[in-house]
C-alpha atoms as a PDB file:
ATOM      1  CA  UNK A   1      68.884 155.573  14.798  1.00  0.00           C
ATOM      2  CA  UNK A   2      67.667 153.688  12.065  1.00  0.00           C
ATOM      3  CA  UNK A   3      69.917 150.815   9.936  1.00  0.00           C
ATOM      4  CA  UNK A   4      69.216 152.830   6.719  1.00  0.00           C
ATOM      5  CA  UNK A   5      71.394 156.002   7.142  1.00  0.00           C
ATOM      6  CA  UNK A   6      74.082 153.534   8.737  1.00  0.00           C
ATOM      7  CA  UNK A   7      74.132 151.297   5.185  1.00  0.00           C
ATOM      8  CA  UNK A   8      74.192 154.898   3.313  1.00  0.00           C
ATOM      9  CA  UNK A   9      77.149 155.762   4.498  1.00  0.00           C
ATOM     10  CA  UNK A  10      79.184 152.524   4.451  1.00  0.00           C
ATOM     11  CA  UNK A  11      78.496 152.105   0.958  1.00  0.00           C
ATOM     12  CA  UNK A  12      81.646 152.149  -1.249  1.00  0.00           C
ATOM     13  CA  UNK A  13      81.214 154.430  -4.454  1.00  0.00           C
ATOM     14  CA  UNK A  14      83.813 153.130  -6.989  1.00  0.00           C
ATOM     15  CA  UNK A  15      84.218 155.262  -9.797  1.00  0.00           C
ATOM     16  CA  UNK A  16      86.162 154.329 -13.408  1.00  0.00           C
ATOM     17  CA  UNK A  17      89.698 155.611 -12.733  1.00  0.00           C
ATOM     18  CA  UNK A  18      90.106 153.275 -10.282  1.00  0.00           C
ATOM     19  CA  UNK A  19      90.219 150.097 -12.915  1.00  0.00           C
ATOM     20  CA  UNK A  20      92.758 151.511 -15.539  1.00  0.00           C
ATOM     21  CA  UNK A  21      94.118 148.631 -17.038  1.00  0.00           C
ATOM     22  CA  UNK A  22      98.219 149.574 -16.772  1.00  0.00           C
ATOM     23  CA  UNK A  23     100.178 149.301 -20.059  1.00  0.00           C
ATOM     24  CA  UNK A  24     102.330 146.951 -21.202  1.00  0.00           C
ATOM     25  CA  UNK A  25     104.785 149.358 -22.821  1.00  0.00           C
ATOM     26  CA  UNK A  26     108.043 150.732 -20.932  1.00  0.00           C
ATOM     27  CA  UNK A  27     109.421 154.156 -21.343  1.00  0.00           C
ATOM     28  CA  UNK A  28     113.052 153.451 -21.852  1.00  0.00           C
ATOM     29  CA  UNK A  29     113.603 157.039 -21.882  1.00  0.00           C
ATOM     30  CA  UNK A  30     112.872 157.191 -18.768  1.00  0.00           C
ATOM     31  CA  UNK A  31     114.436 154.160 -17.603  1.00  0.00           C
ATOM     32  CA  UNK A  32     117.490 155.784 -19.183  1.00  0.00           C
ATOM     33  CA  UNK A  33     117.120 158.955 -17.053  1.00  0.00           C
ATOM     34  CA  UNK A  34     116.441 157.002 -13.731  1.00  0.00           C
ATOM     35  CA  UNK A  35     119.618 154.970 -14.454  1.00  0.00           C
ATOM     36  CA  UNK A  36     121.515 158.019 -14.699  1.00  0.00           C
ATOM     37  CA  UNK A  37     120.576 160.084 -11.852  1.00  0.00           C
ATOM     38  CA  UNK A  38     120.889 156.812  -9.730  1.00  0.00           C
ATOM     39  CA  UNK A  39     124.511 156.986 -10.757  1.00  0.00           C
ATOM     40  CA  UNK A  40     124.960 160.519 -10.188  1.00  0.00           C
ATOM     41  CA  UNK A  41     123.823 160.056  -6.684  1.00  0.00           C
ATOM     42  CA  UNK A  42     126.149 157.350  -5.977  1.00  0.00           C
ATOM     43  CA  UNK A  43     129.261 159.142  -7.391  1.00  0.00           C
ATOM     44  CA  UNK A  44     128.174 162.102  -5.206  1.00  0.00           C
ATOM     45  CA  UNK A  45     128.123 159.788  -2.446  1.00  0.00           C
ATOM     46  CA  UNK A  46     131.563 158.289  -3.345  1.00  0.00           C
ATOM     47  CA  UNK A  47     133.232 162.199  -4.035  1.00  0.00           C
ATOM     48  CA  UNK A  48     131.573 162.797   0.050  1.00  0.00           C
ATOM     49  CA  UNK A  49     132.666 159.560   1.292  1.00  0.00           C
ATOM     50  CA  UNK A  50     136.302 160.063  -0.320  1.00  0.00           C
ATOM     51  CA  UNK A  51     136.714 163.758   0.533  1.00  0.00           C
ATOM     52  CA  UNK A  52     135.893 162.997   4.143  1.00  0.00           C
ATOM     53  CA  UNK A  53     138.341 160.746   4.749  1.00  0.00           C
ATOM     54  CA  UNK A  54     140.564 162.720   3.277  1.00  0.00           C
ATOM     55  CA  UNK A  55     139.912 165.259   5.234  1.00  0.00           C
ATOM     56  CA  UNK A  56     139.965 163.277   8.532  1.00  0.00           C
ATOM     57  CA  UNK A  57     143.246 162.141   7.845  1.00  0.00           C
ATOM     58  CA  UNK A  58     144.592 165.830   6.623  1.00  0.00           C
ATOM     59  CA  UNK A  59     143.248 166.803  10.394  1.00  0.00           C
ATOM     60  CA  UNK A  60     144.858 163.443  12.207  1.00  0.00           C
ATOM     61  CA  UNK A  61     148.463 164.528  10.578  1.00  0.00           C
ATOM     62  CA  UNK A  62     147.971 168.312  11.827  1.00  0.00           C
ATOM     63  CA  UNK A  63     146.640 167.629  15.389  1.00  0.00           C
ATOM     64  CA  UNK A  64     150.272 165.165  15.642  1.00  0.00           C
ATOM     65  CA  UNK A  65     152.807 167.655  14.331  1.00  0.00           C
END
């Protein structure tokens, strides 16, 4: 086995893509829509959170009667 196919193939081809600058400029558009799904999924979580206990304690007053 000679050293030569082993250096071949443990060479690292780096092509353009992989040094794109990022910008400097933000969206805020998108920030914007981030922000506001963020807050729909915590007043979902609230509404599931709220109705379950709600529910629990609807079930707790049946099961004594």
């Amino acid at each position: 086995m000679s050293t030569e196919s082993l250096h071949r193939t443990s060479e690292i081809v780096e092509t353009p893509s992989q040094y794109v600058v990022p910008s400097k400029r933000v969206n805020v558009d998108v920030l914007k829509q981030r922000l506001l799904e963020e807050k729909k999924r915590e007043k979902v979580k609230r509404t599931i959170i709220l109705s379950s206990v709600v529910v629990s304690i609807g079930a707790l007053t049946l099961l004594t009667y």
